[in-house]
C-alpha atoms as a PDB file:
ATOM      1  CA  UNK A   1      40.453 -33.777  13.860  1.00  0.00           C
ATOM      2  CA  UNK A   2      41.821 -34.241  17.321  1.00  0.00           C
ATOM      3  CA  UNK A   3      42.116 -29.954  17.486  1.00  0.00           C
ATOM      4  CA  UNK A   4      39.087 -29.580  16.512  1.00  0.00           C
ATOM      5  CA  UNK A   5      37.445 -31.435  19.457  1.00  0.00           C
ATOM      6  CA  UNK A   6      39.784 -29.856  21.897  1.00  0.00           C
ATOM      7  CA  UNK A   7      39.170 -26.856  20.861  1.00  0.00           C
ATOM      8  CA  UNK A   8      34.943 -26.880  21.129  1.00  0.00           C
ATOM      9  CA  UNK A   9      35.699 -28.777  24.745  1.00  0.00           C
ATOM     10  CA  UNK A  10      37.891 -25.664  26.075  1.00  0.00           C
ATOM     11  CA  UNK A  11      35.002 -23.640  24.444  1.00  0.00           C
ATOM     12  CA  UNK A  12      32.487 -25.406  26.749  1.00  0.00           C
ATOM     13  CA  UNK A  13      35.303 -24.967  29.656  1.00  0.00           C
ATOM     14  CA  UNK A  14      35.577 -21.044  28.757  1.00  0.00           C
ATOM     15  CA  UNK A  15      32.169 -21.013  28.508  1.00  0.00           C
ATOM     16  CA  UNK A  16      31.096 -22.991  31.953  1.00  0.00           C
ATOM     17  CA  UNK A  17      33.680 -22.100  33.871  1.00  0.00           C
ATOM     18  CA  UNK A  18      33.392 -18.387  32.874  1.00  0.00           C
ATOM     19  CA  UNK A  19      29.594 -18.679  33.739  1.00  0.00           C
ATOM     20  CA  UNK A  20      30.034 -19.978  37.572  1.00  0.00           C
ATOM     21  CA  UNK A  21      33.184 -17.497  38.519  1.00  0.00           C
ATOM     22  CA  UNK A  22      30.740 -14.750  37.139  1.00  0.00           C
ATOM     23  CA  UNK A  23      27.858 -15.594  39.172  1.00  0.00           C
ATOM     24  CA  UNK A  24      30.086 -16.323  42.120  1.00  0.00           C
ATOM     25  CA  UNK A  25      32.197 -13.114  42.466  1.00  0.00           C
ATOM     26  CA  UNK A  26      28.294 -11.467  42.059  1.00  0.00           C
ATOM     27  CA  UNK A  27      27.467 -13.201  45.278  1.00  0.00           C
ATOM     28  CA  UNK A  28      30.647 -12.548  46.609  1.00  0.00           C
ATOM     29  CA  UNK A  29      29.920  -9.182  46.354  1.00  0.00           C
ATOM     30  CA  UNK A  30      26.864  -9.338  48.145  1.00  0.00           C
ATOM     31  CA  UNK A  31      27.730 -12.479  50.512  1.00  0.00           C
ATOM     32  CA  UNK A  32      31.224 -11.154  52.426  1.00  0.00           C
ATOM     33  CA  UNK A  33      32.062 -14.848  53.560  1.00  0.00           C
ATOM     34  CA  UNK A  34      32.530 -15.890  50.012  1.00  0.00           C
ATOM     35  CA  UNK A  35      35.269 -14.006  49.187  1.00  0.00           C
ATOM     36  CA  UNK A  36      37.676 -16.218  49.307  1.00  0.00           C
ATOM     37  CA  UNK A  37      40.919 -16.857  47.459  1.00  0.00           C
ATOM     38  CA  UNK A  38      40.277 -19.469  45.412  1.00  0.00           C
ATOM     39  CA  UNK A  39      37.655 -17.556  43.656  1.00  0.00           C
ATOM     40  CA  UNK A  40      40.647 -15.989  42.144  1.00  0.00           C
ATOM     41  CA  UNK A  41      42.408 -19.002  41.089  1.00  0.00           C
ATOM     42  CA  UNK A  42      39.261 -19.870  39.873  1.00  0.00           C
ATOM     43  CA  UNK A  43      38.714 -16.769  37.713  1.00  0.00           C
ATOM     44  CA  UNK A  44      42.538 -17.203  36.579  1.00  0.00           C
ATOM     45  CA  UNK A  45      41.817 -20.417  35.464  1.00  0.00           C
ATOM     46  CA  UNK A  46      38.616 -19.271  33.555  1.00  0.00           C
ATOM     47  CA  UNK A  47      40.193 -16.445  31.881  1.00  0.00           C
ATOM     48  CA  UNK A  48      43.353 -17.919  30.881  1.00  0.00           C
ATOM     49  CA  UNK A  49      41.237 -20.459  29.225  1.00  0.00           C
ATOM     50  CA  UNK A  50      40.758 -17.832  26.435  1.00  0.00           C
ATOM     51  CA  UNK A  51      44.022 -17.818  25.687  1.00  0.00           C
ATOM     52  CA  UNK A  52      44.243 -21.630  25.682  1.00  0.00           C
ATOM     53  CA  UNK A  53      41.214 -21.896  22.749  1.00  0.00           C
ATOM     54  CA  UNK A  54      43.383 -18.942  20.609  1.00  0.00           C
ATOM     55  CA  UNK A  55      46.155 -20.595  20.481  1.00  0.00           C
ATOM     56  CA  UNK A  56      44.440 -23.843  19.817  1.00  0.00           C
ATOM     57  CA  UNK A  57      42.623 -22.112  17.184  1.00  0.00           C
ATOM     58  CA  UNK A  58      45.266 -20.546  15.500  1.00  0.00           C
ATOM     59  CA  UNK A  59      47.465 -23.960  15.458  1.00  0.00           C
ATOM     60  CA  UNK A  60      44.655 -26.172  13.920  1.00  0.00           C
ATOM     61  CA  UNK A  61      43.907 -23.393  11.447  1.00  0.00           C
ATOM     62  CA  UNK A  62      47.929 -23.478  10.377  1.00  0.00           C
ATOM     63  CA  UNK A  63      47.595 -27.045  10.640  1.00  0.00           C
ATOM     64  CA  UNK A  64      44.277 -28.145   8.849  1.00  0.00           C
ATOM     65  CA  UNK A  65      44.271 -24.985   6.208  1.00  0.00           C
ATOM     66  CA  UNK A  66      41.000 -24.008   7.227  1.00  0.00           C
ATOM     67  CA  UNK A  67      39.002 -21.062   6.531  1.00  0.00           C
ATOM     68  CA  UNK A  68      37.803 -19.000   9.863  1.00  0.00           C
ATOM     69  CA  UNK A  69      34.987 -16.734   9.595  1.00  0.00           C
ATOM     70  CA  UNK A  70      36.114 -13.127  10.758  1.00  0.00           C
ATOM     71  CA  UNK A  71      33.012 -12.784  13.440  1.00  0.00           C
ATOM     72  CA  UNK A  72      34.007 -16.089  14.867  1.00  0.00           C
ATOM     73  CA  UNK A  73      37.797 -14.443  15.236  1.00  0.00           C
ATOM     74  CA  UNK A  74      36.427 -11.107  16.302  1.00  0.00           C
ATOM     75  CA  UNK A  75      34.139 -12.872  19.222  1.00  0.00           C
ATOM     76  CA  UNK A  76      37.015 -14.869  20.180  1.00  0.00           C
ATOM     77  CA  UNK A  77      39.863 -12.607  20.648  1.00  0.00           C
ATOM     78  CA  UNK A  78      37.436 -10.146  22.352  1.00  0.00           C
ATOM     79  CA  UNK A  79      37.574 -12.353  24.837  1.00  0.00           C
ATOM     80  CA  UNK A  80      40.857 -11.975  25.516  1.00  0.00           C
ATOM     81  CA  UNK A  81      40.820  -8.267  24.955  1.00  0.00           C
ATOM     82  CA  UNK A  82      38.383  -8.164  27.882  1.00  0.00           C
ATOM     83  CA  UNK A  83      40.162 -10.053  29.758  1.00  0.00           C
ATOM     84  CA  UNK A  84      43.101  -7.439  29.599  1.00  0.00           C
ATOM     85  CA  UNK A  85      40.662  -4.789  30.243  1.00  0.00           C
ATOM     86  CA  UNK A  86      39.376  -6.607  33.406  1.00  0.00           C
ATOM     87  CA  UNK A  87      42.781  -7.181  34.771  1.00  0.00           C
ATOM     88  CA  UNK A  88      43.977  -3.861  34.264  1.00  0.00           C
ATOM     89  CA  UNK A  89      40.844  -2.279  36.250  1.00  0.00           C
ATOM     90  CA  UNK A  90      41.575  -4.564  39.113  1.00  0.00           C
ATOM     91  CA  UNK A  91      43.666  -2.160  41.251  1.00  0.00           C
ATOM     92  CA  UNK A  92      41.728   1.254  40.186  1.00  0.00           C
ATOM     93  CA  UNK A  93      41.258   3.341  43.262  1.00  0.00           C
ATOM     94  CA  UNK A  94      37.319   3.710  41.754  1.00  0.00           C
ATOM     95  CA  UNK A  95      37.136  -0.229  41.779  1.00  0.00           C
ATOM     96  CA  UNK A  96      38.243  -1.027  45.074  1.00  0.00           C
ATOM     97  CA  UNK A  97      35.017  -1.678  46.681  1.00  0.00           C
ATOM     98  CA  UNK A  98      33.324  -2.931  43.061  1.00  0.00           C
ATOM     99  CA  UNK A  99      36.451  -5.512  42.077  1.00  0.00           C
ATOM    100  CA  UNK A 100      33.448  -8.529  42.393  1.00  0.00           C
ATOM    101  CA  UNK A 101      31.147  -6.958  40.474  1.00  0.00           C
ATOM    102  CA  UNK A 102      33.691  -6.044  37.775  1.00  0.00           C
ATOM    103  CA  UNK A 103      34.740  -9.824  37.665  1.00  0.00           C
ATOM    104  CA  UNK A 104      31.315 -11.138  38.356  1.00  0.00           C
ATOM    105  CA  UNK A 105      29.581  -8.903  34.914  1.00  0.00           C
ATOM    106  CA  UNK A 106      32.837  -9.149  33.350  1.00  0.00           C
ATOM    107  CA  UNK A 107      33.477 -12.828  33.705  1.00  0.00           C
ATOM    108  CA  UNK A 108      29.588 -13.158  32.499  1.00  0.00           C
ATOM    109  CA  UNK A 109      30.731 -10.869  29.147  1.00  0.00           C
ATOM    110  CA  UNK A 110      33.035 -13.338  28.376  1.00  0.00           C
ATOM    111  CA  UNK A 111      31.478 -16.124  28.745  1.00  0.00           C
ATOM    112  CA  UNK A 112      28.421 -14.422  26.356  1.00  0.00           C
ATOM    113  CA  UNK A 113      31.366 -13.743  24.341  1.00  0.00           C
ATOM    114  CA  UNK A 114      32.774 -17.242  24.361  1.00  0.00           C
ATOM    115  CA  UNK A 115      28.907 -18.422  23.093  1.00  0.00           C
ATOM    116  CA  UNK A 116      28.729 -15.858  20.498  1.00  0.00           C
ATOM    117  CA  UNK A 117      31.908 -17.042  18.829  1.00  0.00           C
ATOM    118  CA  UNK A 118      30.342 -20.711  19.427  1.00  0.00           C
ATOM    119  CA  UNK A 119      27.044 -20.213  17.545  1.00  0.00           C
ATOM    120  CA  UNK A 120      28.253 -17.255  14.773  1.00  0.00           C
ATOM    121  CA  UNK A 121      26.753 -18.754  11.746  1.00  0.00           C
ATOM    122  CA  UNK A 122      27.174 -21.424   9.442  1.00  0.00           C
ATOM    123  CA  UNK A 123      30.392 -20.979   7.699  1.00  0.00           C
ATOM    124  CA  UNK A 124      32.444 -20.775  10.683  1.00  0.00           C
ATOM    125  CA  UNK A 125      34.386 -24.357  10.569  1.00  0.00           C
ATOM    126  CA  UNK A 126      33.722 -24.349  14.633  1.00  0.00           C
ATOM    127  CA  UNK A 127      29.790 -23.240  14.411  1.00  0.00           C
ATOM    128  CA  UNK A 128      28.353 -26.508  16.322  1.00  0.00           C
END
């Protein structure tokens, strides 16, 4: 299953690339000179990666008639609820001076998020 392998390697991407825009907009925060803009195509690129896996996941399940576990769906689409939620704090007036640590803990959510939905249990059909 071709999807199948895709879809665990944008996992690992969500995961990975999730992880190192999260620590970085934390430095950022601290460290002024990193604030730069491609730490925002790099968190776009993360994030949309959630969105990539879905709709992965949802075509291999139409696909392959497989069975998902409901945590492993509930883990996975939070991440793209939080992603939402993240975006749509961005321009808050009580953000403006916090925007890296928003991304920074809320990139780090997801990608906790993203391994959650990885390691669910044992009768997910993507539990590695």
């Amino acid at each position: 299953m071709a999807l199948y392998d895709f879809h665990r390697q944008l996992a690992w991407f969500l995961v990975a690339s999730n992880g190192a825009v999260g620590v970085w907009s934390l430095a950022a925060h601290a460290v002024p000179r990193l604030r730069v803009r491609p730490l925002w195509w790099a968190v776009t690129v993360a994030q949309l990666s959630a969105f990539a896996i879905a709709i992965v996941g949802v075509v291999m399940l139409d696909r392959y008639g497989l069975e998902l576990d409901q945590f492993h769906a509930l883990y996975g689409f939070s991440c793209i609820v939080a992603v939402g939620i993240l975006y749509s704090y961005r321009g808050s007036p009580f953000v403006k001076d916090k925007v890296y640590l928003l991304y920074g803990f809320g990139s780090l959510f997801i990608m906790g998020l993203g391994l959650r939905a990885m390691y669910i249990g044992t009768h997910s059909p993507f539990a590695l």
